[in-house]
C-alpha atoms as a PDB file:
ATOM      1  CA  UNK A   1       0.277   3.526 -39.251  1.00  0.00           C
ATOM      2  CA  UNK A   2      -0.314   0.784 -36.685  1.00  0.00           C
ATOM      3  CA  UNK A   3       1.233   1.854 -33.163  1.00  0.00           C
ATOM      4  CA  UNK A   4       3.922  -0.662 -31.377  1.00  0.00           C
ATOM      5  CA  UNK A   5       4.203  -1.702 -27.986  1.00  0.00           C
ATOM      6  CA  UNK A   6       6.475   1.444 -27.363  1.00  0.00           C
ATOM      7  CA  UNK A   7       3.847   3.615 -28.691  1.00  0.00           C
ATOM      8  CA  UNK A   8       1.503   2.341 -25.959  1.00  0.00           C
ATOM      9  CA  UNK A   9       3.918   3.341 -23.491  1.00  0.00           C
ATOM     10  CA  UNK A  10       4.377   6.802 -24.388  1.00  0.00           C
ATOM     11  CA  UNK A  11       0.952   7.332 -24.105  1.00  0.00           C
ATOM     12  CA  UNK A  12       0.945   5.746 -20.868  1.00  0.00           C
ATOM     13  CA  UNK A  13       3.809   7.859 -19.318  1.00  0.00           C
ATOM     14  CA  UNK A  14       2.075  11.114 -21.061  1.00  0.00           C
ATOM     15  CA  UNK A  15      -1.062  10.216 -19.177  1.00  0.00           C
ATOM     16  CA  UNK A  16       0.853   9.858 -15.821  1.00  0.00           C
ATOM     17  CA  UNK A  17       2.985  13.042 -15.920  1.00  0.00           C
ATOM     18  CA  UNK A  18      -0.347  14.962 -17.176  1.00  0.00           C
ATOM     19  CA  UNK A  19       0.448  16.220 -20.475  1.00  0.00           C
ATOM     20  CA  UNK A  20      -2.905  14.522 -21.736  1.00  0.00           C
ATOM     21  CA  UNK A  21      -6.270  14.036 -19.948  1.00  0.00           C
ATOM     22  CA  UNK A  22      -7.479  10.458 -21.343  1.00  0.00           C
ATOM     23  CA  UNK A  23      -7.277   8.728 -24.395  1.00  0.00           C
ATOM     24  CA  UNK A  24      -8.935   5.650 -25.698  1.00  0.00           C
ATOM     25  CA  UNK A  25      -8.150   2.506 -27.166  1.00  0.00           C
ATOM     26  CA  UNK A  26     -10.293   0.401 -29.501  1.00  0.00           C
ATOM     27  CA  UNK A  27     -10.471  -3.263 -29.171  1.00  0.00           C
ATOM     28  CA  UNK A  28      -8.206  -3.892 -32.392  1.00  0.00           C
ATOM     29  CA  UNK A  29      -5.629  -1.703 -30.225  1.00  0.00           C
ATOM     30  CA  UNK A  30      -6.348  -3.481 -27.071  1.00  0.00           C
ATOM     31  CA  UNK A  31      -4.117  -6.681 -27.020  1.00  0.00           C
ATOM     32  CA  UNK A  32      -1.183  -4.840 -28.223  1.00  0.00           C
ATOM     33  CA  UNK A  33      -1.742  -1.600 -25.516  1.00  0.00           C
ATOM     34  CA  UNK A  34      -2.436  -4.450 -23.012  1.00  0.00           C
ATOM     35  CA  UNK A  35       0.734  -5.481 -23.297  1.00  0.00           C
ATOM     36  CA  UNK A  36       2.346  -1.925 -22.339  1.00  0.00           C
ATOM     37  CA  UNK A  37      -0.318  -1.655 -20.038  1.00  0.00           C
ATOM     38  CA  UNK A  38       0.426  -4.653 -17.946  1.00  0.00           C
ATOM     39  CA  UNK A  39       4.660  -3.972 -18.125  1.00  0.00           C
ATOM     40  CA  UNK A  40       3.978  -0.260 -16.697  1.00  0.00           C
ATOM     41  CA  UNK A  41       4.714   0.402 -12.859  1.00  0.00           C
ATOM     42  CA  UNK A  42       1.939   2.354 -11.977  1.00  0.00           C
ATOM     43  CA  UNK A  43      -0.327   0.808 -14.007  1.00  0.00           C
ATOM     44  CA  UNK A  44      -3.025   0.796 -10.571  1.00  0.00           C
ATOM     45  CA  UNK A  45      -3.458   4.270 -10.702  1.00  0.00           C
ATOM     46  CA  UNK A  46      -4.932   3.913 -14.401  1.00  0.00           C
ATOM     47  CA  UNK A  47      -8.434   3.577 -14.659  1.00  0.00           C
ATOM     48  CA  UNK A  48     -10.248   2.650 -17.945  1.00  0.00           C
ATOM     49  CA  UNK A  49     -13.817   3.179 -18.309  1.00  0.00           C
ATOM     50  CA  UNK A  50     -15.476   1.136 -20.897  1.00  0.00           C
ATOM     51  CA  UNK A  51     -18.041   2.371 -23.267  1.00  0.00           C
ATOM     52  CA  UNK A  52     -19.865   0.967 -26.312  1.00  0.00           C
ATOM     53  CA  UNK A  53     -18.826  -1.165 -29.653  1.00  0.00           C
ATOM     54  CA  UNK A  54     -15.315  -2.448 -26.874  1.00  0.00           C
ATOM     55  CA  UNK A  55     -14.219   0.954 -26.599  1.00  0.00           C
ATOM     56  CA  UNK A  56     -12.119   1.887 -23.330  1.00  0.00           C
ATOM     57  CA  UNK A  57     -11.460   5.505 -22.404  1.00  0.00           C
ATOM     58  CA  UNK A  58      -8.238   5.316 -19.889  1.00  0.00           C
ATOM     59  CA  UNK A  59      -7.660   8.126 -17.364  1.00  0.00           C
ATOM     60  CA  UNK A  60      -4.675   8.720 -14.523  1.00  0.00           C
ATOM     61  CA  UNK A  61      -5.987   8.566 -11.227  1.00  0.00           C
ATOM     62  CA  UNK A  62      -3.855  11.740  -9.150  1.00  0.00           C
ATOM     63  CA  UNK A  63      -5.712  11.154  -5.904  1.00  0.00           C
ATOM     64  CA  UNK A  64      -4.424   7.698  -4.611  1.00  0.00           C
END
């Protein structure tokens, strides 16, 4: 099941209020996430760390 924009923004908000640690996006996620990514307010304080084959690993940053 491919995720929606929506999706992408649940993730987001469970990243911020810390019910998850990271997760990652692939890059045939990553125009669709970068969409929710670029509409959500504290979108600063998200840090993605890139890694091989496109892949992205995002994390919250608390200490800002």
């Amino acid at each position: 099941m491919d995720k929606t924009k929506s999706d992408y923004t649940a993730l987001l908000n469970q990243l911020r209020d810390g019910e998850i640690k990271e997760f990652t996006i692939k890059p045939a996620e990553f125009f669709l996430f970068q969409q929710a990514f670029m509409d959500y307010e504290t979108r600063k304080r998200i840090i993605g760390t890139a890694g091989d084959q496109g892949i992205v690993v995002y994390h919250y940053d608390n200490d800002n």
